[in-house]
Structure formats: C-alpha cells, structure tokens
Protein backbone atom coordinates (compact mmCIF):
# COMPACT_ATOMS: atom_id res chain seq x y z
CA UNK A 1 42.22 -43.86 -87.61
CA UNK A 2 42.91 -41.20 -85.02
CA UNK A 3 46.07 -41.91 -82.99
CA UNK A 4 45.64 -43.11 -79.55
CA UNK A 5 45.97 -41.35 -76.50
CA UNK A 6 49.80 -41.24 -74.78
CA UNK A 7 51.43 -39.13 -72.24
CA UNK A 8 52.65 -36.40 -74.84
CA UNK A 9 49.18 -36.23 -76.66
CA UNK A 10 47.78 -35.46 -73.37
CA UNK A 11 49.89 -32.77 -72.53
CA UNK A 12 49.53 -31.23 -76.05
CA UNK A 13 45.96 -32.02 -76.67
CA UNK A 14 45.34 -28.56 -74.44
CA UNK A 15 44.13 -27.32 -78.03
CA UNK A 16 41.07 -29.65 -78.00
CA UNK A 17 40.63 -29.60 -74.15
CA UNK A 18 39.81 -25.90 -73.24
CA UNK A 19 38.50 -26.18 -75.92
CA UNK A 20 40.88 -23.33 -78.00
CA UNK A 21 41.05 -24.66 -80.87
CA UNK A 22 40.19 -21.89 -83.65
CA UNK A 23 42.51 -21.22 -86.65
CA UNK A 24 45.04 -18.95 -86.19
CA UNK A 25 43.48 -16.87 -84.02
CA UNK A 26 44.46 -18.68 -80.79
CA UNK A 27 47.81 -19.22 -81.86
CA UNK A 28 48.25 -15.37 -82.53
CA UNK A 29 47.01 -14.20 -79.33
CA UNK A 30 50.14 -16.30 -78.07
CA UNK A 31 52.56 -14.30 -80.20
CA UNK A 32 52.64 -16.86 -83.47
CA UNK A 33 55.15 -19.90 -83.16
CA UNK A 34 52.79 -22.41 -85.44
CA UNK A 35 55.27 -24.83 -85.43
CA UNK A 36 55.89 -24.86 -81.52
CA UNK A 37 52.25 -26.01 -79.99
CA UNK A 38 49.36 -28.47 -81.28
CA UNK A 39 46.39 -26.51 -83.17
CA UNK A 40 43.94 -26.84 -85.78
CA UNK A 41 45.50 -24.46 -87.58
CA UNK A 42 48.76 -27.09 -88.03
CA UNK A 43 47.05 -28.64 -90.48
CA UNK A 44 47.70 -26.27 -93.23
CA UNK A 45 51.58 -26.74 -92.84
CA UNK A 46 51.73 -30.14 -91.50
CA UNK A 47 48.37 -31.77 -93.48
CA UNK A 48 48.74 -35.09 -90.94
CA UNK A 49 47.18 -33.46 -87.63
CA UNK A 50 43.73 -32.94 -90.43
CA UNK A 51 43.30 -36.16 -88.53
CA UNK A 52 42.89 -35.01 -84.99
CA UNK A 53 40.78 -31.94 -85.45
CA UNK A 54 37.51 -33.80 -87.27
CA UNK A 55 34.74 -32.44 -87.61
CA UNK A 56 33.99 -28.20 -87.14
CA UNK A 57 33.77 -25.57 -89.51
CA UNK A 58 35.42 -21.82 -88.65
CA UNK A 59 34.96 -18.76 -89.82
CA UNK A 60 38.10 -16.00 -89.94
CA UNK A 61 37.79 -12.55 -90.15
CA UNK A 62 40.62 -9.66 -89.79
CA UNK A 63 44.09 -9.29 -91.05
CA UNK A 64 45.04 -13.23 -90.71
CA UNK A 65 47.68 -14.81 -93.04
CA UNK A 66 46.18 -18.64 -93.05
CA UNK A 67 48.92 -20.76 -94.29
CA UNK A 68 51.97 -19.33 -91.92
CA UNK A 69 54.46 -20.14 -91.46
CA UNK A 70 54.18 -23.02 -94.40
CA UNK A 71 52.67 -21.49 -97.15
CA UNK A 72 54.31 -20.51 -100.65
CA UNK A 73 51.82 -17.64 -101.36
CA UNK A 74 51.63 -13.84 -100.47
CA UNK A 75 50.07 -13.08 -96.96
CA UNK A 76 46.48 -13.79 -97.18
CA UNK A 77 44.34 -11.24 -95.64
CA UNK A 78 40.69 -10.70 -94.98
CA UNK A 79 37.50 -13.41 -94.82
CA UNK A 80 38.35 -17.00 -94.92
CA UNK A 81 36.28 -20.17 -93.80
CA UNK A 82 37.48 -23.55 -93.38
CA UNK A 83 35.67 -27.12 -92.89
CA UNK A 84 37.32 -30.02 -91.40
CA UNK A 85 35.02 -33.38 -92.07
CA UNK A 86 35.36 -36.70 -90.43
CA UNK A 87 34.24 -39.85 -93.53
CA UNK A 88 32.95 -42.26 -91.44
CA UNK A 89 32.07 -42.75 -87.32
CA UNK A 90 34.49 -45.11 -86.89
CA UNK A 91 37.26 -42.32 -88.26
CA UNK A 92 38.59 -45.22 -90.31
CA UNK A 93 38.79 -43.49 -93.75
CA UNK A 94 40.08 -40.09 -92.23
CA UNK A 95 39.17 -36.67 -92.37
CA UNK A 96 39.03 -34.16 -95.39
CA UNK A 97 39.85 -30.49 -94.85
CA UNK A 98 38.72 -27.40 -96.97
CA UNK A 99 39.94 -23.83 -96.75
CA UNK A 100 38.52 -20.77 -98.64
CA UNK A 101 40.52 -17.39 -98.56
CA UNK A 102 38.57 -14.26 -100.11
CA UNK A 103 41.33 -12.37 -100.76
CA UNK A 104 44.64 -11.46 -100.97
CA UNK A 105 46.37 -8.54 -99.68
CA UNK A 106 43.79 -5.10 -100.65
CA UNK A 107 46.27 -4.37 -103.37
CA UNK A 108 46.55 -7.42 -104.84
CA UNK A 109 43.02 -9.20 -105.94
CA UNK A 110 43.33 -12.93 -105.51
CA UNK A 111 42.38 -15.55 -104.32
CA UNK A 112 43.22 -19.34 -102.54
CA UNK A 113 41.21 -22.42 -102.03
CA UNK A 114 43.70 -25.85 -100.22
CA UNK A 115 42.39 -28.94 -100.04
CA UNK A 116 43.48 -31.26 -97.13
CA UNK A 117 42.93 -34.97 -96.32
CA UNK A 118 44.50 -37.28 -93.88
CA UNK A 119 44.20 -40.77 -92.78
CA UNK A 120 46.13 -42.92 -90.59
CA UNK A 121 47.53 -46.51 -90.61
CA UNK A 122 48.94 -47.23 -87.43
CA UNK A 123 51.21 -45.51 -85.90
CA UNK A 124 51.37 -43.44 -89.03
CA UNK A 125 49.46 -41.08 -90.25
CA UNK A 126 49.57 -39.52 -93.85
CA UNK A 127 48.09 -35.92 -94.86
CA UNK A 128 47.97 -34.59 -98.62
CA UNK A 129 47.29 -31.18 -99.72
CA UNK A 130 46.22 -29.57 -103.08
CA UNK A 131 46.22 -25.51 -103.01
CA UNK A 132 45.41 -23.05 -105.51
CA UNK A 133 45.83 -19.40 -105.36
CA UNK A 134 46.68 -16.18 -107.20
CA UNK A 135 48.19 -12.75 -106.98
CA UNK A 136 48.52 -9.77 -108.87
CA UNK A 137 51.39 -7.46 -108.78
CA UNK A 138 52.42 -4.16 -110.48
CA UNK A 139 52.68 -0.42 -110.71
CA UNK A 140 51.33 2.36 -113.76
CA UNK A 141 51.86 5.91 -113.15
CA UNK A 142 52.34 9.04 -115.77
CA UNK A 143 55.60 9.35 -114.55
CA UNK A 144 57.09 5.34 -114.94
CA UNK A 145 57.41 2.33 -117.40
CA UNK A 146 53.70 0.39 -116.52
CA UNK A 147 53.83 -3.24 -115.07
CA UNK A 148 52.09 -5.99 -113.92
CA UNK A 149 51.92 -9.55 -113.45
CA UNK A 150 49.30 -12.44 -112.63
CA UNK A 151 50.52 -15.07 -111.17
CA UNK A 152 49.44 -18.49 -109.99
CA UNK A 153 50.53 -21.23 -107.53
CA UNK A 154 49.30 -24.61 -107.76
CA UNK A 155 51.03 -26.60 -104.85
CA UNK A 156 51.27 -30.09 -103.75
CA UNK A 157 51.78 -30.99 -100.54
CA UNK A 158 52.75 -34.27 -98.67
CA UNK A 159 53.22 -34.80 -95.09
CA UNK A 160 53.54 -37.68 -92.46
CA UNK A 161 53.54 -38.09 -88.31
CA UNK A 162 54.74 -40.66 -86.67
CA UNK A 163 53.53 -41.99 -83.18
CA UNK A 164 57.32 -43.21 -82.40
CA UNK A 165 56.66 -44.10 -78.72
CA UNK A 166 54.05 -42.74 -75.59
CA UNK A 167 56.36 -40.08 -74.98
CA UNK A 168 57.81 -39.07 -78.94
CA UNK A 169 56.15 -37.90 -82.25
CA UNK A 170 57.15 -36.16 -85.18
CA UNK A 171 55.90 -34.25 -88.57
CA UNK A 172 57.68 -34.92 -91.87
CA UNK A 173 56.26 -32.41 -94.46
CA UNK A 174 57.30 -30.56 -97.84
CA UNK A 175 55.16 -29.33 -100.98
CA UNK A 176 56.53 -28.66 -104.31
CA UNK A 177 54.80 -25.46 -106.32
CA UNK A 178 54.37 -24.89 -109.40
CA UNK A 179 54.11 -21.21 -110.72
CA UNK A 180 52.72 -19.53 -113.87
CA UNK A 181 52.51 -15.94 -114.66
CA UNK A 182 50.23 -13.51 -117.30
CA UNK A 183 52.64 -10.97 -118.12
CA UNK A 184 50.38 -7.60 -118.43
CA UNK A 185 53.63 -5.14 -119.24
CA UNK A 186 53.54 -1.91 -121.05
CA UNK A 187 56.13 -0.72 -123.34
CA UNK A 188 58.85 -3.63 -123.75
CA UNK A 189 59.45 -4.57 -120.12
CA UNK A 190 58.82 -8.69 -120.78
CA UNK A 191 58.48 -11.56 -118.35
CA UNK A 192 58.20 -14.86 -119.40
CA UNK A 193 56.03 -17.70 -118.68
CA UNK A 194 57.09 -19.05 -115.44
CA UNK A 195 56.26 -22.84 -114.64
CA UNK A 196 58.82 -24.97 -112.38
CA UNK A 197 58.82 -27.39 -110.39
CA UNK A 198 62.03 -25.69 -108.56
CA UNK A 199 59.88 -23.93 -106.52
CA UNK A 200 59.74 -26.85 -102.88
CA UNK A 201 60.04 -26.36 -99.26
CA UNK A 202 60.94 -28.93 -96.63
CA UNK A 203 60.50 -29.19 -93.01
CA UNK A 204 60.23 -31.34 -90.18
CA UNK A 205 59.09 -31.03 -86.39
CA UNK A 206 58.92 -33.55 -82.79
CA UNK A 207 57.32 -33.33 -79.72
CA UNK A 208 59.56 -34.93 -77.27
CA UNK A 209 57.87 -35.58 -73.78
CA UNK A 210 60.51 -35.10 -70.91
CA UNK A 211 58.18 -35.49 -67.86
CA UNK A 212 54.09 -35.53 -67.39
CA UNK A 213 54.20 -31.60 -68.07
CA UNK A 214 56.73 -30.56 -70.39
CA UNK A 215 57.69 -31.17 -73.94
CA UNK A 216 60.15 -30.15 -76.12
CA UNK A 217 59.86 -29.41 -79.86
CA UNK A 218 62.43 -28.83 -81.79
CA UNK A 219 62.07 -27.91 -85.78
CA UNK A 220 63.77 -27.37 -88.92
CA UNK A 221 62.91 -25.79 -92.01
CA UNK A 222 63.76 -25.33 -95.17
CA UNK A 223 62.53 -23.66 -98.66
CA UNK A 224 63.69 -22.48 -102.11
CA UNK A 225 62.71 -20.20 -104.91
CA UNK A 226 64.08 -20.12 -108.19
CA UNK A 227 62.15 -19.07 -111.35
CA UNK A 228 61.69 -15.58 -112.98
CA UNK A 229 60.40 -12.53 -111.44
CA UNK A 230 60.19 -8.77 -111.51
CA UNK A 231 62.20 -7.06 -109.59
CA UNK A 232 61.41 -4.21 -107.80
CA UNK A 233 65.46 -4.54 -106.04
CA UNK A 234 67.08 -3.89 -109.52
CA UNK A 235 64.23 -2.48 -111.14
CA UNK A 236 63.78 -5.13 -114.31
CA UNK A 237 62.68 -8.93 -114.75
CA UNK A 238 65.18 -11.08 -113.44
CA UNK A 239 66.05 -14.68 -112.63
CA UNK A 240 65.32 -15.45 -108.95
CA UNK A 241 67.00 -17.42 -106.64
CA UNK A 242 65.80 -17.54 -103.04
CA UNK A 243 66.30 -19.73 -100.29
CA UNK A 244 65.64 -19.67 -96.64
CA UNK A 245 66.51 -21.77 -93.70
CA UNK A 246 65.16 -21.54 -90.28
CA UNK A 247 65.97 -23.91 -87.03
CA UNK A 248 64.12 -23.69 -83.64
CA UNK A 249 63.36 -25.02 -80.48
CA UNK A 250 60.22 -24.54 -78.26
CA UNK A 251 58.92 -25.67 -74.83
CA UNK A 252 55.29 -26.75 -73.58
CA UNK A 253 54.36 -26.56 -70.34
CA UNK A 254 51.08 -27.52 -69.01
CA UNK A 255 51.12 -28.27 -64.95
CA UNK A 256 47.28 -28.48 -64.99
CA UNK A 257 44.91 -28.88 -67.75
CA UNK A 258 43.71 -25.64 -67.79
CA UNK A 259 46.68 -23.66 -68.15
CA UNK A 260 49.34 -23.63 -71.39
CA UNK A 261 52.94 -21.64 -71.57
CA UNK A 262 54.91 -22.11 -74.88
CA UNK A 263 58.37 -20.76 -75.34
CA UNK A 264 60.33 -20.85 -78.48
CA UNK A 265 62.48 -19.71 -79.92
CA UNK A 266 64.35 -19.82 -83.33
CA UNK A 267 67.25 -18.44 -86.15
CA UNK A 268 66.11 -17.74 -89.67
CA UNK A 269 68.69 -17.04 -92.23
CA UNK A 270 67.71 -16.51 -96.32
CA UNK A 271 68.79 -14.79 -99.23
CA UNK A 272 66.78 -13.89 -102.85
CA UNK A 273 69.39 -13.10 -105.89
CA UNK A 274 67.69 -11.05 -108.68
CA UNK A 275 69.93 -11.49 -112.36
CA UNK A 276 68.81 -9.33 -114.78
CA UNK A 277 66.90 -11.22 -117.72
CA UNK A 278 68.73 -9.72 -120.49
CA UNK A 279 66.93 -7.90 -123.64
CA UNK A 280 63.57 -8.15 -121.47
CA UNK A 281 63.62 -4.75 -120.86
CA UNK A 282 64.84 -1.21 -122.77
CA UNK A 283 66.10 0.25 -119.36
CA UNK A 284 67.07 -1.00 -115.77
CA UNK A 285 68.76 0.29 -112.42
CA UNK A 286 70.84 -2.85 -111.63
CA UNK A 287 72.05 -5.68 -113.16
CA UNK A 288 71.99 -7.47 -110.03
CA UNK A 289 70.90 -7.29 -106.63
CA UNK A 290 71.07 -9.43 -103.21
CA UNK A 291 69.05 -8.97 -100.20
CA UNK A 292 70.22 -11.24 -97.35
CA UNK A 293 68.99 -11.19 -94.01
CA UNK A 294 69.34 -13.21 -90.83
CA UNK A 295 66.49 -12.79 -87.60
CA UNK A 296 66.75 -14.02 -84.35
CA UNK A 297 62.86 -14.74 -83.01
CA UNK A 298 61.87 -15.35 -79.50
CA UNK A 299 58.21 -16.12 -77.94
CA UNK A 300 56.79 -16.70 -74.86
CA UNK A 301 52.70 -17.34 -74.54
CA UNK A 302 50.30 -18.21 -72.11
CA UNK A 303 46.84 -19.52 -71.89
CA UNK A 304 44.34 -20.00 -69.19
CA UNK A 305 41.29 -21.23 -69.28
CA UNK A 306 39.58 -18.43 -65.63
CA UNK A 307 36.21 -19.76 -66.41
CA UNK A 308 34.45 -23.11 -68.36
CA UNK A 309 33.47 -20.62 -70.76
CA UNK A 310 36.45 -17.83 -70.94
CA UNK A 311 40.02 -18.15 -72.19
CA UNK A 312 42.18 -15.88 -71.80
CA UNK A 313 45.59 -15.75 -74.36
CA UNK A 314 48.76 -13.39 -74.39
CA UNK A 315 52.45 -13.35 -75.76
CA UNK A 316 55.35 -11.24 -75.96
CA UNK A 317 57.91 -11.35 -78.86
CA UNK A 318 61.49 -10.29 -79.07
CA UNK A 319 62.65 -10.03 -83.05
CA UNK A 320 66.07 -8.96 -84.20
CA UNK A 321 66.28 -8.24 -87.58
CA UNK A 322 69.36 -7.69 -90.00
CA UNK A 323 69.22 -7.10 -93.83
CA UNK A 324 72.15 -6.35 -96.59
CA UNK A 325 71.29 -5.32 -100.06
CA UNK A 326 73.55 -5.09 -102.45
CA UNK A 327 73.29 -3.71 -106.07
CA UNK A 328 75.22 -3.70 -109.05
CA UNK A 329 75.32 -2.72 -112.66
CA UNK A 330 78.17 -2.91 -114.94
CA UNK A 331 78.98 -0.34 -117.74
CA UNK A 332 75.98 -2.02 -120.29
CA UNK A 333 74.31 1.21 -121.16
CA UNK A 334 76.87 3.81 -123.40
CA UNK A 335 77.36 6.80 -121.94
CA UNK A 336 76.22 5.91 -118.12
CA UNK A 337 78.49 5.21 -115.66
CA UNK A 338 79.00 1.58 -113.61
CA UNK A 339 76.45 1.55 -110.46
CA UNK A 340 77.11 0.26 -106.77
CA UNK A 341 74.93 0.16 -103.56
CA UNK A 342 75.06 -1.67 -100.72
CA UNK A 343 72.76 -0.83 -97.54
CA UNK A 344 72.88 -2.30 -94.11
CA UNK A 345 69.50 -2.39 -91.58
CA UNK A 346 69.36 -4.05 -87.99
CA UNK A 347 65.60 -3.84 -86.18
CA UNK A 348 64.18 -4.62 -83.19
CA UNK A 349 60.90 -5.01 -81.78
CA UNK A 350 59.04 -6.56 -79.16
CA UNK A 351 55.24 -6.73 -79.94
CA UNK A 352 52.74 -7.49 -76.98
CA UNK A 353 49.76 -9.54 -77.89
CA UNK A 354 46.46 -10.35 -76.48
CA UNK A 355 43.56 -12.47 -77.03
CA UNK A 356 40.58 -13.96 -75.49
CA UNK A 357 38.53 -16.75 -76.51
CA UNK A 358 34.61 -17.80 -75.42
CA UNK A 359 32.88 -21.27 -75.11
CA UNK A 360 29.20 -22.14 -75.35
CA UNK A 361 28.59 -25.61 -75.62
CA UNK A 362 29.89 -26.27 -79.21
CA UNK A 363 30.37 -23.13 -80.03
CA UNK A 364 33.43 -20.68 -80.21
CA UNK A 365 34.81 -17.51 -80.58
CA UNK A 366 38.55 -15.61 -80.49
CA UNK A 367 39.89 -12.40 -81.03
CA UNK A 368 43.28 -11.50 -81.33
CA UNK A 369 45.02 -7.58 -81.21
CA UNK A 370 48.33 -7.28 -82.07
CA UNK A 371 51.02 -4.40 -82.10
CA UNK A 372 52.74 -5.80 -85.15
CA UNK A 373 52.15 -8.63 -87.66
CA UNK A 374 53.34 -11.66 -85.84
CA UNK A 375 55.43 -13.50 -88.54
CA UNK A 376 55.04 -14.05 -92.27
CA UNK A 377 58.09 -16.59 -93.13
CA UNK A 378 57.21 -18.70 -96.20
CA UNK A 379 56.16 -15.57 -98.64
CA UNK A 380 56.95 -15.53 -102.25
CA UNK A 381 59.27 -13.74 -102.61
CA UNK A 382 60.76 -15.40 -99.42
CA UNK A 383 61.37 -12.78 -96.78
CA UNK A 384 62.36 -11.37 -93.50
CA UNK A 385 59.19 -11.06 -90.81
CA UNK A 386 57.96 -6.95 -91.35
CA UNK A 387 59.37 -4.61 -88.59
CA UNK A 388 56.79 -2.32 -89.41
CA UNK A 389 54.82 -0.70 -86.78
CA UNK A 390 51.41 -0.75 -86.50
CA UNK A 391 47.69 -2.83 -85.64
CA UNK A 392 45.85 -6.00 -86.77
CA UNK A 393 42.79 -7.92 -85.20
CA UNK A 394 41.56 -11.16 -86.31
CA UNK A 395 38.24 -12.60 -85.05
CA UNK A 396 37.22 -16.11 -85.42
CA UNK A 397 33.81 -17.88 -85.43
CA UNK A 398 33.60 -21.76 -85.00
CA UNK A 399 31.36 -24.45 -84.65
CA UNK A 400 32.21 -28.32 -83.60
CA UNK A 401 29.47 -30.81 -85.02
C-alpha cells in the first residue's frame, strides 16, 4: 500500500507536486546527486520508492546513464523507455516497474532490460529487482594482438524503506551480480568463463526531517568487484579486485511548494587491482597494476516551478579528483628487463547545468544540457566520475495515466 502522508513526505514529495518527476532528466538538470532528493528515477537504485511513483510511462532520449549511481553495468547511453504500473485501485498489491535501454555506449553494442516491483506492508515497504544486460569490449588492429569480450550481468536486487516516524525514513538496498563472459580472443590471449556471485554492492540512505522545510539525508555506499577481466592497465587478462566506498550528506530545502534547493555533498574512495592470469597470454606489459583514486563531490541545485506549466532546473558542481596507478612486472620474460610505473593525476572541474521542464495536464517533458557528464559511480570496472570535457543533452517524454 502506498505510505501515508507525514511531514517529511511532504516536503520531499516536491517530485510528484510540480509535477517534475521524469527519469533522470530532472535530477540532471540539478547537477546529479540521485541519492540526495526523492524521484522516480530512485527506483532503479532503491527498488522500494517503485511504490510511490504508480502509474506513467517515460520516454528517454540523449546521452543518459539510467541506473546511476546504483547500477553494476557500463554507462548506458541512448533511447530508453520505462513503465511504472499500479496492480490494483486500491494500490494493495503494489506497483511493477519495467525499464528498456537500447543501447550501450556507441562502441559497445548491448543491451539492458530491469524489472522492478514493490509492495508495502505497513510501515514497510519492500522493492525487488531483476536486470539483464550486456557489453562488448575489445580492440583488432594490423598493428596489435586482437581482443574482445562479451559479457553479461544478470543482477538481483533487494531493497527496503522504512516509515520510522512522521519526521524519519530510510532505504536499505544491495544487489548481488552475477557475470559471464564469451571470450572472442585472437592468437592465445585467453579469458576464462567468468560467473560469481562476488560481484554485490550495498548501500543505505535517510531522510531526516529537522523542521517543516528542511531535511537531511545522509548516505553510505558500498560495492565490490572481484572476478576476471582484461586489462587494458597491464595489458593481459587478469584477476580483478575492485572496491569502492562512498559516504555523503545532502540537504532539502523547500520553503514553499513550488520551489526545491538540494545540497550535497560527498567522499568517494576505491581501488581495482589487476593480477596477471598466468599462461593466459604469450606477452604482457605488467604483471600487476593498481589504480586508486579518491574524489571529493559537491552539488548545489535548484528548482522552481515560474509558471503551472514551466519548471525551471539548474546546478553547479565542484569535483576534485585524484588517481595513482601503479605498475609492475618482475623479470618473467628472459632477456627483458624488470618494469616500474607509477603516475599521479589531481582534476578539477566545476560543470554548470541547466534544465527546464513543461506540464500539460498529464503530460511532460525535460531537457537537460550539461558541460560534463554528471557522475557515473557504480561502473564495471568501478571508477572515478570522467573529468573529461565536453557536452551531453538528455530529453525526456512522459505520460501519467
């Protein structure tokens, strides 16, 4: 059953009441932060909110990743559609959730389809998820060693909110994945068959009302990686071992229903060791390699609703970014020397977003420009958000029934 109306669901439910709600979109023109604000687009991390967004079907369109920052797989890109559908009138047996993604990135053809569904018992409410998706990666050239690799992620998700009190609530969620992999090598590079269960991320979020107009929301998350890989970093199939750890805090303020500001901010720190799979491959550049990194993320968005039918959205980010990779290879070829290298990188940027969203009656759309690609944590391989310069757009279509 839907959860009842409190004092923090009112302040929060700003995503329903402008009505803003649309995937993604809205929370990009705010400069990203997911995990820091209710929207729709929570239920692909969290799976329990499913149950508070019944009912509408949306349409994506641009360079939007749809599972960030929860999601196991590569960045999606390109068309996706989703469906969120209420069982019953009474919203007794809960809501079911299906999301479509076309592609993934342009170099990699793939695909995902997640199922969601989410019903509540009380003052809990329980959301599953079952995803599929894969991704192709790997290089041929006249002048290298040919690779490639198909992989593909079945996940399972489970995740729980809990109405603690009119002014308290919280998300409980993790997934386990399971991986397997077509190795499509030439020569003798080799990977093997990857399935494990060793691949899991954890996380967990509240929204803590301190007065009629502010909340605070502190999260934690967690995730890990360990199966076997190729390796661009040492140049070979490997065993992997990644991890990453993030905690953050954010703040909602709404002093009128019509206008949002989210701050948040938050410190990621991960690492992804690559050991050379020995007698998988005739030749290698490292034995080992480590790529650690630690970011420092900051956000602040607003929303206003200027007109019963216009929205208007921006956010500014501040990103510090700091990467070490190190690379080793003992003496195991004859005749070639032992090899060292270790590289340091700190970036900054501060990318300016904008958006704008329109409202007919039950109908919607957003579009979102952005100087950089907001934030991409939960990637396999896990890594640091790009510092890469450059443009994306997303435009969403949606429909409440």
């Amino acid at each position: 059953m839907p959860r009842p109306m409190h004092l923090i669901t009112a302040l929060l439910i700003l995503a329903m009441a402008l009505p803003a709600s649309a995937t993604l979109t809205r929370v990009r023109s705010m400069g990203g932060g997911l995990n820091y604000l209710e929207d729709d687009a929570g239920a692909t991390v969290w799976y329990a909110p499913l149950l508070d967004y019944p009912d509408q079907v949306v349409l994506d369109i641009g360079d939007l990743d749809h599972d960030a920052p929860g999601s196991f797989n590569k960045s999606l890109t390109s068309t996706a559609g989703s469906g969120h559908f209420q069982l019953d009138e009474a919203g007794k047996w809960g809501t079911l959730g299906l999301y479509v993604q076309e592609n993934l990135p342009a170099d990699a053809p793939g695909g995902a389809i997640t199922l969601l569904g989410a019903r509540g018992f009380g003052k809990i409410t329980l959301g599953l998820k079952a995803s599929f998706s894969s991704y192709f990666d790997g290089a041929n050239s006249s002048e290298e060693q040919g690779w490639g690799e198909s992989l593909y992620f079945h996940a399972f998700g489970l995740g729980v909110r809990w109405d603690v009190s009119d002014k308290v609530y919280g998300d409980i969620a993790g997934e386990i994945v399971n991986v397997q992999g077509d190795a499509t090598l030439e020569g003798s590079w080799s990977v093997p068959a990857q399935q494990t269960w060793t691949t899991w991320g954890a996380r967990t979020r509240w929204f803590i009302g301190v007065s009629e107009t502010v909340a605070l929301v502190p999260v934690l998350d967690h995730r890990q990686d360990d199966r076997q890989v190729y390796s661009d970093n040492i140049g070979a199939p490997a065993d992997q071992h990644a991890l990453q750890s993030s905690t953050g805090l954010g703040v909602n303020i709404m002093n009128d229903p019509d206008n949002l500001i989210v701050i948040s901010g938050e410190f990621t720190w991960g690492s992804q060791e690559h050991t050379r799979l020995e007698g998988n491959s005739s030749s290698w550049d490292y034995d080992y390699g480590d790529l650690s990194w630690k970011e420092a993320h900051a956000r602040v968005g607003l929303e206003s609703r200027v007109l019963p039918w216009l929205t208007l959205r921006g956010g500014l980010q501040y990103t510090r970014n700091q990467q070490e990779n190190v690379q080793e290879r003992g003496e195991s070829v004859p005749g070639e020397p032992d090899r060292w290298a270790e590289a340091q990188t700190i970036k900054v940027s501060t990318p300016v977003t904008l958006g704008v969203g329109l409202h007919v009656g039950s109908f919607m759309a957003d579009l979102v420009l952005n100087a950089r690609w907001a934030e991409t944590y939960g990637t396999i391989p896990f890594a640091p958000s790009p510092t890469t310069t450059g443009t994306y757009t997303g435009f969403t279509l949606g429909y409440h029934f």
